[in-house]
N, C-alpha and C. Protein backbone atom coordinates (compact mmCIF):
# COMPACT_ATOMS: atom_id res chain seq x y z
N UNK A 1 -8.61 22.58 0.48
CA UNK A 1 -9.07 21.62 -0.49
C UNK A 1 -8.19 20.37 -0.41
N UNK A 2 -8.66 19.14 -0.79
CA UNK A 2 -7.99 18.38 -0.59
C UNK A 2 -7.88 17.29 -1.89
N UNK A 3 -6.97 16.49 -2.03
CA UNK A 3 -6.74 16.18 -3.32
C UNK A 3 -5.81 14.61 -2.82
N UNK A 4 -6.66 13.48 -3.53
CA UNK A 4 -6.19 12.00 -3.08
C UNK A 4 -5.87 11.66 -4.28
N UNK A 5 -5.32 10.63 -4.89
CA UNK A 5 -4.91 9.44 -5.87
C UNK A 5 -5.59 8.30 -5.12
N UNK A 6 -5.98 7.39 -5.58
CA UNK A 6 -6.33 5.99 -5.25
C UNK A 6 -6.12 5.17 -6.12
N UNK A 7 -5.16 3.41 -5.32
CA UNK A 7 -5.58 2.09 -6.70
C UNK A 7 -6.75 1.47 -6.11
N UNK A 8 -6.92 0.65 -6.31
CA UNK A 8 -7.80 -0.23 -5.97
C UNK A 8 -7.76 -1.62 -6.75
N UNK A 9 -7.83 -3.22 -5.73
CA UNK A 9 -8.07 -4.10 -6.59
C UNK A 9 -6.47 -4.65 -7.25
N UNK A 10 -5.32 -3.89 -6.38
CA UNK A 10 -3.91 -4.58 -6.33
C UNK A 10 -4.05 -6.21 -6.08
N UNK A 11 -3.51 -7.11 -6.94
CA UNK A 11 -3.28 -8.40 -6.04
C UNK A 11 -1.95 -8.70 -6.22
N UNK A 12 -1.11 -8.94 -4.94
CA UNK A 12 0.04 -9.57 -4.79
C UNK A 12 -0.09 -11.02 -4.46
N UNK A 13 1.55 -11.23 -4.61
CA UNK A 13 1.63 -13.04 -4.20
C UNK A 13 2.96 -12.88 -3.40
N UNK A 14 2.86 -13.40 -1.76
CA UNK A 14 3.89 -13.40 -1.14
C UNK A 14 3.93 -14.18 0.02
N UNK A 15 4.86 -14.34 0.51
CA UNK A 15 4.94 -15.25 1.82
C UNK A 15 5.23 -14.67 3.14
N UNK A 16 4.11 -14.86 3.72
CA UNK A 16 4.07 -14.07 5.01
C UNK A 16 3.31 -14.47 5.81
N UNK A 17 3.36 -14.48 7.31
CA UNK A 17 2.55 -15.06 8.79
C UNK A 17 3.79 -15.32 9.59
N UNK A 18 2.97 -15.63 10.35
CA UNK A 18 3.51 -16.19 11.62
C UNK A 18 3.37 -18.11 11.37
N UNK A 19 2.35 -18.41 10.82
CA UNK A 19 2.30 -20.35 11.17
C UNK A 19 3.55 -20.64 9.64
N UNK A 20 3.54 -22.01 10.52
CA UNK A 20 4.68 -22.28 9.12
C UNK A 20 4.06 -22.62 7.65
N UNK A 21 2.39 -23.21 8.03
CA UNK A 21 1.43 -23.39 6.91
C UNK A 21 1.37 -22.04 6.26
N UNK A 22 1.29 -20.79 6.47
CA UNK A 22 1.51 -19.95 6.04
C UNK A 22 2.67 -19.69 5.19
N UNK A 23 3.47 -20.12 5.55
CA UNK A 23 4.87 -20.09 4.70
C UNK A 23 5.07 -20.95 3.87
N UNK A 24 4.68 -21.80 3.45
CA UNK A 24 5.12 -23.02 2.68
C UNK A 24 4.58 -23.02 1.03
N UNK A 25 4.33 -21.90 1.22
CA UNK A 25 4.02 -21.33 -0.30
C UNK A 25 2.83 -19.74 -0.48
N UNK A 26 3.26 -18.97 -1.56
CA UNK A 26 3.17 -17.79 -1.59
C UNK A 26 1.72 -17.81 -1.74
N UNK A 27 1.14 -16.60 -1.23
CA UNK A 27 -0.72 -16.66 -1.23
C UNK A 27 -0.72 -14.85 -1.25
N UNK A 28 -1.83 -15.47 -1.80
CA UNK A 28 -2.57 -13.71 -2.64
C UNK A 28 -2.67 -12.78 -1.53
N UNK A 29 -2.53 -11.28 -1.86
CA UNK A 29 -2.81 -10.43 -1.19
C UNK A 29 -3.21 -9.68 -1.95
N UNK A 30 -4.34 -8.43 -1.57
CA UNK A 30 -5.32 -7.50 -2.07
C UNK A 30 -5.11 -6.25 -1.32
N UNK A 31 -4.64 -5.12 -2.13
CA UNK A 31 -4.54 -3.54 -1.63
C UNK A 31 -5.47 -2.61 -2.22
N UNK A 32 -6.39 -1.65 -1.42
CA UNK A 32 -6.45 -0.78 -1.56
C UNK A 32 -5.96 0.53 -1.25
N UNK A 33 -5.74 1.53 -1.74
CA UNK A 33 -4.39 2.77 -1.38
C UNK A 33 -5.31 3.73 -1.54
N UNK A 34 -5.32 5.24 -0.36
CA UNK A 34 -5.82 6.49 -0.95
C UNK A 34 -4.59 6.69 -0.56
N UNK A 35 -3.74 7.95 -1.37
CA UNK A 35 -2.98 8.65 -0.83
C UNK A 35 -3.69 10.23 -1.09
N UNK A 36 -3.32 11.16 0.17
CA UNK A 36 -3.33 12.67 0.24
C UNK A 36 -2.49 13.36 -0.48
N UNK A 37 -2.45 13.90 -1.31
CA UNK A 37 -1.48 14.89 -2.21
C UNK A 37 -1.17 16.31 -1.73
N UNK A 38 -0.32 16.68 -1.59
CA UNK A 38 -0.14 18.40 -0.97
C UNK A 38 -0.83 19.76 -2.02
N UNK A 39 -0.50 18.70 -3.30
CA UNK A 39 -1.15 20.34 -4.36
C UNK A 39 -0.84 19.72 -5.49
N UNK A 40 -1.80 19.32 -6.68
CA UNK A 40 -1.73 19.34 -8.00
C UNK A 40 -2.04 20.37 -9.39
N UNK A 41 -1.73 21.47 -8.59
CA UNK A 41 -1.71 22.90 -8.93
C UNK A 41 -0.16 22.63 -9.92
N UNK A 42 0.85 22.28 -10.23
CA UNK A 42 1.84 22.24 -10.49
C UNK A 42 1.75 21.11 -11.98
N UNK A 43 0.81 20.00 -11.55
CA UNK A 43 0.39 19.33 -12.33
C UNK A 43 -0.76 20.04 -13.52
N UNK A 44 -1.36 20.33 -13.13
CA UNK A 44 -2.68 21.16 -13.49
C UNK A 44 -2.11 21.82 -14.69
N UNK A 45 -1.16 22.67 -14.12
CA UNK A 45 -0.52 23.55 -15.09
C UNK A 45 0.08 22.89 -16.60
N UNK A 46 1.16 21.67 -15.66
CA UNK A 46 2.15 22.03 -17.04
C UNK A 46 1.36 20.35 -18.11
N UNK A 47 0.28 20.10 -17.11
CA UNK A 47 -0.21 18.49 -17.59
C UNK A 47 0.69 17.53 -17.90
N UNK A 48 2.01 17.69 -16.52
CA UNK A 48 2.88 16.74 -17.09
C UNK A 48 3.36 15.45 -16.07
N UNK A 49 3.36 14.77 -16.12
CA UNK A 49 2.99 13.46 -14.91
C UNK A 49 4.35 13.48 -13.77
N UNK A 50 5.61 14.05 -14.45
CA UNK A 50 6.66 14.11 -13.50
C UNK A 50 6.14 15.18 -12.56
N UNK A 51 5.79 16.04 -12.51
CA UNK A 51 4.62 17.32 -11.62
C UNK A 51 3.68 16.54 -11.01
N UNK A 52 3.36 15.22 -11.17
CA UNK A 52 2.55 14.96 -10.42
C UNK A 52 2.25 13.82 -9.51
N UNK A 53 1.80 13.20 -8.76
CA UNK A 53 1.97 12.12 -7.92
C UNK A 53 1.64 10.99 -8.89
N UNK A 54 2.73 10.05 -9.22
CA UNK A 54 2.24 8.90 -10.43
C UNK A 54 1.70 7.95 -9.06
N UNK A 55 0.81 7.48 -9.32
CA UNK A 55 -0.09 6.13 -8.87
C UNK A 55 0.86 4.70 -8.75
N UNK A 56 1.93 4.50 -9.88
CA UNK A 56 2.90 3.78 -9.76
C UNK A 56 3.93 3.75 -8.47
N UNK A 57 3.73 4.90 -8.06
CA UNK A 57 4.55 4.97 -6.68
C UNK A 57 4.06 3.66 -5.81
N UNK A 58 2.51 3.76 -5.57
CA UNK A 58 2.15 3.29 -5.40
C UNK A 58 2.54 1.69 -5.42
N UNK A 59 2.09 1.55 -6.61
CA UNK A 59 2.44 0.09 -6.74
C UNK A 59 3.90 -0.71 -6.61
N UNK A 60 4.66 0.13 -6.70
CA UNK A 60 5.94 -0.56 -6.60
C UNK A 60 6.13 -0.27 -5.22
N UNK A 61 5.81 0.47 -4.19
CA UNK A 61 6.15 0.34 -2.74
C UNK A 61 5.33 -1.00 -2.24
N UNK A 62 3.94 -1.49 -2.60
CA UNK A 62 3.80 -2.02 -2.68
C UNK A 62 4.12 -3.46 -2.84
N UNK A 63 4.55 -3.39 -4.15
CA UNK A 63 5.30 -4.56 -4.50
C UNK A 63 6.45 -4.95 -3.73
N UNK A 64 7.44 -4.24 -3.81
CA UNK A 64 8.91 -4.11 -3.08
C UNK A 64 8.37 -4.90 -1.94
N UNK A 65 7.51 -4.39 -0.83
CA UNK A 65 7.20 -5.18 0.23
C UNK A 65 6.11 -6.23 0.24
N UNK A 66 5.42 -6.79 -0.43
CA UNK A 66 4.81 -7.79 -0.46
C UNK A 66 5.45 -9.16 -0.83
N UNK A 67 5.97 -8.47 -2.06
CA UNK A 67 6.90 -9.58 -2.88
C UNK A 67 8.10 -9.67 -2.31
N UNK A 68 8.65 -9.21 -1.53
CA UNK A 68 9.98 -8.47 -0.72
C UNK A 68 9.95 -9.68 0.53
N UNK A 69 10.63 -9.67 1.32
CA UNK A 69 11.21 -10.44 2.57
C UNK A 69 10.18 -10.58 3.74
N UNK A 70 9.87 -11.61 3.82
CA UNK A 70 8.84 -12.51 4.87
C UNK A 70 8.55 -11.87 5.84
N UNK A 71 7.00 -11.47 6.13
CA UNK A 71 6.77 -10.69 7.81
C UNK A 71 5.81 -11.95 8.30
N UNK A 72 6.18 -11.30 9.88
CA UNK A 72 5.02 -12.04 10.74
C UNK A 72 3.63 -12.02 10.79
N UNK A 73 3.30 -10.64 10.62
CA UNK A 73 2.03 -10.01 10.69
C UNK A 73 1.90 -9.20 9.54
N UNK A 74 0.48 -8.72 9.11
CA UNK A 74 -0.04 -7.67 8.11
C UNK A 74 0.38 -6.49 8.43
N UNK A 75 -0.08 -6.23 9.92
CA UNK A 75 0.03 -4.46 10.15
C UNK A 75 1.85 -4.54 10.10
N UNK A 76 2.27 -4.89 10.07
CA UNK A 76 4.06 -4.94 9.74
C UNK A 76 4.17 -4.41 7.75
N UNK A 77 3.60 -5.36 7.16
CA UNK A 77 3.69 -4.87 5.40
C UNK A 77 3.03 -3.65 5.62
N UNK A 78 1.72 -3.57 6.06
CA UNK A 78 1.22 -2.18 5.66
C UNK A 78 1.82 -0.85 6.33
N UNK A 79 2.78 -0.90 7.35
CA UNK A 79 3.59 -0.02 7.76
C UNK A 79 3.90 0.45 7.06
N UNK A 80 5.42 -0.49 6.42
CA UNK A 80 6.33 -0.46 5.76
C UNK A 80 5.94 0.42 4.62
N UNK A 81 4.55 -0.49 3.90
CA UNK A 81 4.59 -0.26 2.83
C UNK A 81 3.90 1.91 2.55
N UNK A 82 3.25 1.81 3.69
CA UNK A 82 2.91 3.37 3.93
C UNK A 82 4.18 3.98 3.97
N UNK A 83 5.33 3.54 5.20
CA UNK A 83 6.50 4.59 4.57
C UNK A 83 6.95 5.20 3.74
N UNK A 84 6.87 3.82 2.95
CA UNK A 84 7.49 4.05 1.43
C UNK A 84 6.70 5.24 0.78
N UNK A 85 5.41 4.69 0.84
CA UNK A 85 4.46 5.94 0.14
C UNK A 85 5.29 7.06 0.70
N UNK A 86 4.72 7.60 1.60
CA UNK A 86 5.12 8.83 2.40
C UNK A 86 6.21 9.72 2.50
N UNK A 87 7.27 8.64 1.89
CA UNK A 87 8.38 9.62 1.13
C UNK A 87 8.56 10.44 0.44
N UNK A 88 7.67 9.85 -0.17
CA UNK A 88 7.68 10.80 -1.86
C UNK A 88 7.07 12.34 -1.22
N UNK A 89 7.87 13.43 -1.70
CA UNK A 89 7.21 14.54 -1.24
C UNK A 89 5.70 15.03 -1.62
N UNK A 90 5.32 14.77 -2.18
CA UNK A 90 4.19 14.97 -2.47
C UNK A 90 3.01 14.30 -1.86
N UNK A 91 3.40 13.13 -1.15
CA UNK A 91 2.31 12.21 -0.21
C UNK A 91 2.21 12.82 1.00
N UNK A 92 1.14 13.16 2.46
CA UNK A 92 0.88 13.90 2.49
C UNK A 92 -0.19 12.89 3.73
N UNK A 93 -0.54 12.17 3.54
CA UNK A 93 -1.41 11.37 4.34
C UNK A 93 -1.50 9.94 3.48
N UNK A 94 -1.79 8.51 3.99
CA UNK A 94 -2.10 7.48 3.22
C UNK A 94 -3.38 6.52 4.14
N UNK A 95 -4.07 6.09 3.57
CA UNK A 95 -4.90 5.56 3.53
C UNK A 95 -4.78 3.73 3.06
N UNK A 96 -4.58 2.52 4.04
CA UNK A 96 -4.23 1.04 3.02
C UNK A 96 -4.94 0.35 3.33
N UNK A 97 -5.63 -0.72 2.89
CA UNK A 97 -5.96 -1.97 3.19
C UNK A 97 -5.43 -2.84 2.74
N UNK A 98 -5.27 -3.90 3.28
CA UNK A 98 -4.80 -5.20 2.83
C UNK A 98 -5.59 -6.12 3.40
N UNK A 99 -6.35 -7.37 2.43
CA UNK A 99 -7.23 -7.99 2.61
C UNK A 99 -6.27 -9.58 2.27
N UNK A 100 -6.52 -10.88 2.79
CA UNK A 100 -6.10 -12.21 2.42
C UNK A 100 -6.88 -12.91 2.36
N UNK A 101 -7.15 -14.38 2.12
CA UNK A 101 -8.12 -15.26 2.23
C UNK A 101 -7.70 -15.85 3.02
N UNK A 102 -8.19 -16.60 3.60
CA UNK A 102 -7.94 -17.35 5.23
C UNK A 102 -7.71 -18.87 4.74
N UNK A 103 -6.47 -19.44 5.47
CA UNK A 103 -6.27 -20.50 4.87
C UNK A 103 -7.66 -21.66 4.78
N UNK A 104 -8.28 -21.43 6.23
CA UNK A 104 -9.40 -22.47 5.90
C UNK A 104 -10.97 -21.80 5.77
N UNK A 105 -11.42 -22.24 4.79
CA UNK A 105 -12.60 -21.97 4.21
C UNK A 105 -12.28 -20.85 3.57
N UNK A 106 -13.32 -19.78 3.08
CA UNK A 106 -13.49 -18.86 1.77
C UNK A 106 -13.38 -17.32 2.97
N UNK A 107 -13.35 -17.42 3.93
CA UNK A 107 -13.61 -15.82 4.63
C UNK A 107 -12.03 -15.39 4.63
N UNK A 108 -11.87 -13.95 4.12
CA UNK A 108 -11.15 -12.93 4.00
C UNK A 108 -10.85 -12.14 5.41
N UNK A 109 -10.12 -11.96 5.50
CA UNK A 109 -9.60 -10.90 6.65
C UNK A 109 -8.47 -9.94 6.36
N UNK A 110 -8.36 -9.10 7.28
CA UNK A 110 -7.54 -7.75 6.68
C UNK A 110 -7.61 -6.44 8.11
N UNK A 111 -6.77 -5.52 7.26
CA UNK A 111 -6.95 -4.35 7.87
C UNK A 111 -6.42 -3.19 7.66
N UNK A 112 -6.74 -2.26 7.85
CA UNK A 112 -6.90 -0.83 7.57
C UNK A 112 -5.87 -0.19 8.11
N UNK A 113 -4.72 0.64 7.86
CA UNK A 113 -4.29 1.87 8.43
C UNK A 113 -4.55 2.87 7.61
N UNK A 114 -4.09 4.00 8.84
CA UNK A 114 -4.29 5.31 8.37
C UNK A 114 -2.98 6.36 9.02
N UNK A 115 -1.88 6.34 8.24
CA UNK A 115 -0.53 7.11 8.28
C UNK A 115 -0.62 8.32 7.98
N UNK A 116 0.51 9.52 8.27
CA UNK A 116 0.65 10.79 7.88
C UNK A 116 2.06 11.17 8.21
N UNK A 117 2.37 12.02 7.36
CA UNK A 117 3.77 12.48 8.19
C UNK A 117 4.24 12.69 9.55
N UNK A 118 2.70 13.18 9.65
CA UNK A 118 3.12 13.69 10.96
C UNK A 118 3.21 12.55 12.05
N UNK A 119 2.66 10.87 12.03
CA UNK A 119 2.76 10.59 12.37
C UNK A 119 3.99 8.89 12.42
N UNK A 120 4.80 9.91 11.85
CA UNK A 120 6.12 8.55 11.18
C UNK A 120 7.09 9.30 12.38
C-alpha cells in the first residue's frame, strides 16, 4: 500500500538563473510536492502529528532553498530541495515541480523530478 502527502500551489520569491536579467531582482517560483511515506500506521494510531510526516517539512526545505543562495539552473533547487525532503525518515520517494514565468511574455516553464532514496 502506498501512502503520499502532497502541497500544491507553493509560491516562492528568489533569485536564480544563469542571465544576469535574471538576477537583478527576485521572481516568483511555484512548487508542487508528492512525497512517499513509509507507514502512517504509527500516526493512525496515536493521531498525533509528531508520528507523522508534517507537510511543513515540506515547505521549509523548500523555502531554505528557494529563498536560500543563488543557482544557475532549476534542476539544481529541485535537487537540493528533494534532499532535504528525503532526509526526514519517513520520506521514502519525492515527487517536485517547479514552474516560473518567463521573463518575456506570459509562458511558464518548469520541470519535474522524481527522487528516492535509493537514488541519492
Amino acid at each position: 500500500m502506498e501512502n503520499t502527502i502532497f502541497v500544491r500551489n507553493l509560491t516562492f520569491f528568489g533569485i536564480h538563473g544563469k542571465e544576469a536579467v535574471q538576477r537583478n531582482q527576485k521572481r516568483e517560483f511555484h512548487i508542487e510536492a508528492t512525497v512517499w511515506i513509509k507507514s502512517i500506521e504509527a500516526a493512525v494510531k496515536s493521531d498525533r502529528l509528531r508520528d507523522a510526516f508534517d507537510y511543513k517539512h515540506i515547505i521549509e526545505a523548500a523555502t531554505a532553498v528557494i529563498e536560500g543562495e543563488s543557482k544557475n539552473l532549476i534542476e539544481s533547487i529541485l535537487t537540493e530541495i528533494a534532499e532535504r525532503i528525503l532526509a526526514h525518515p519517513q520520506a521514502e520517494k519525492v515527487k517536485l515541480t517547479l514552474w516560473k514565468r518567463e521573463l518575456l511574455g506570459s509562458a511558464e516553464s518548469g520541470i519535474t523530478i522524481v527522487r528516492s532514496k535509493s537514488t541519492l
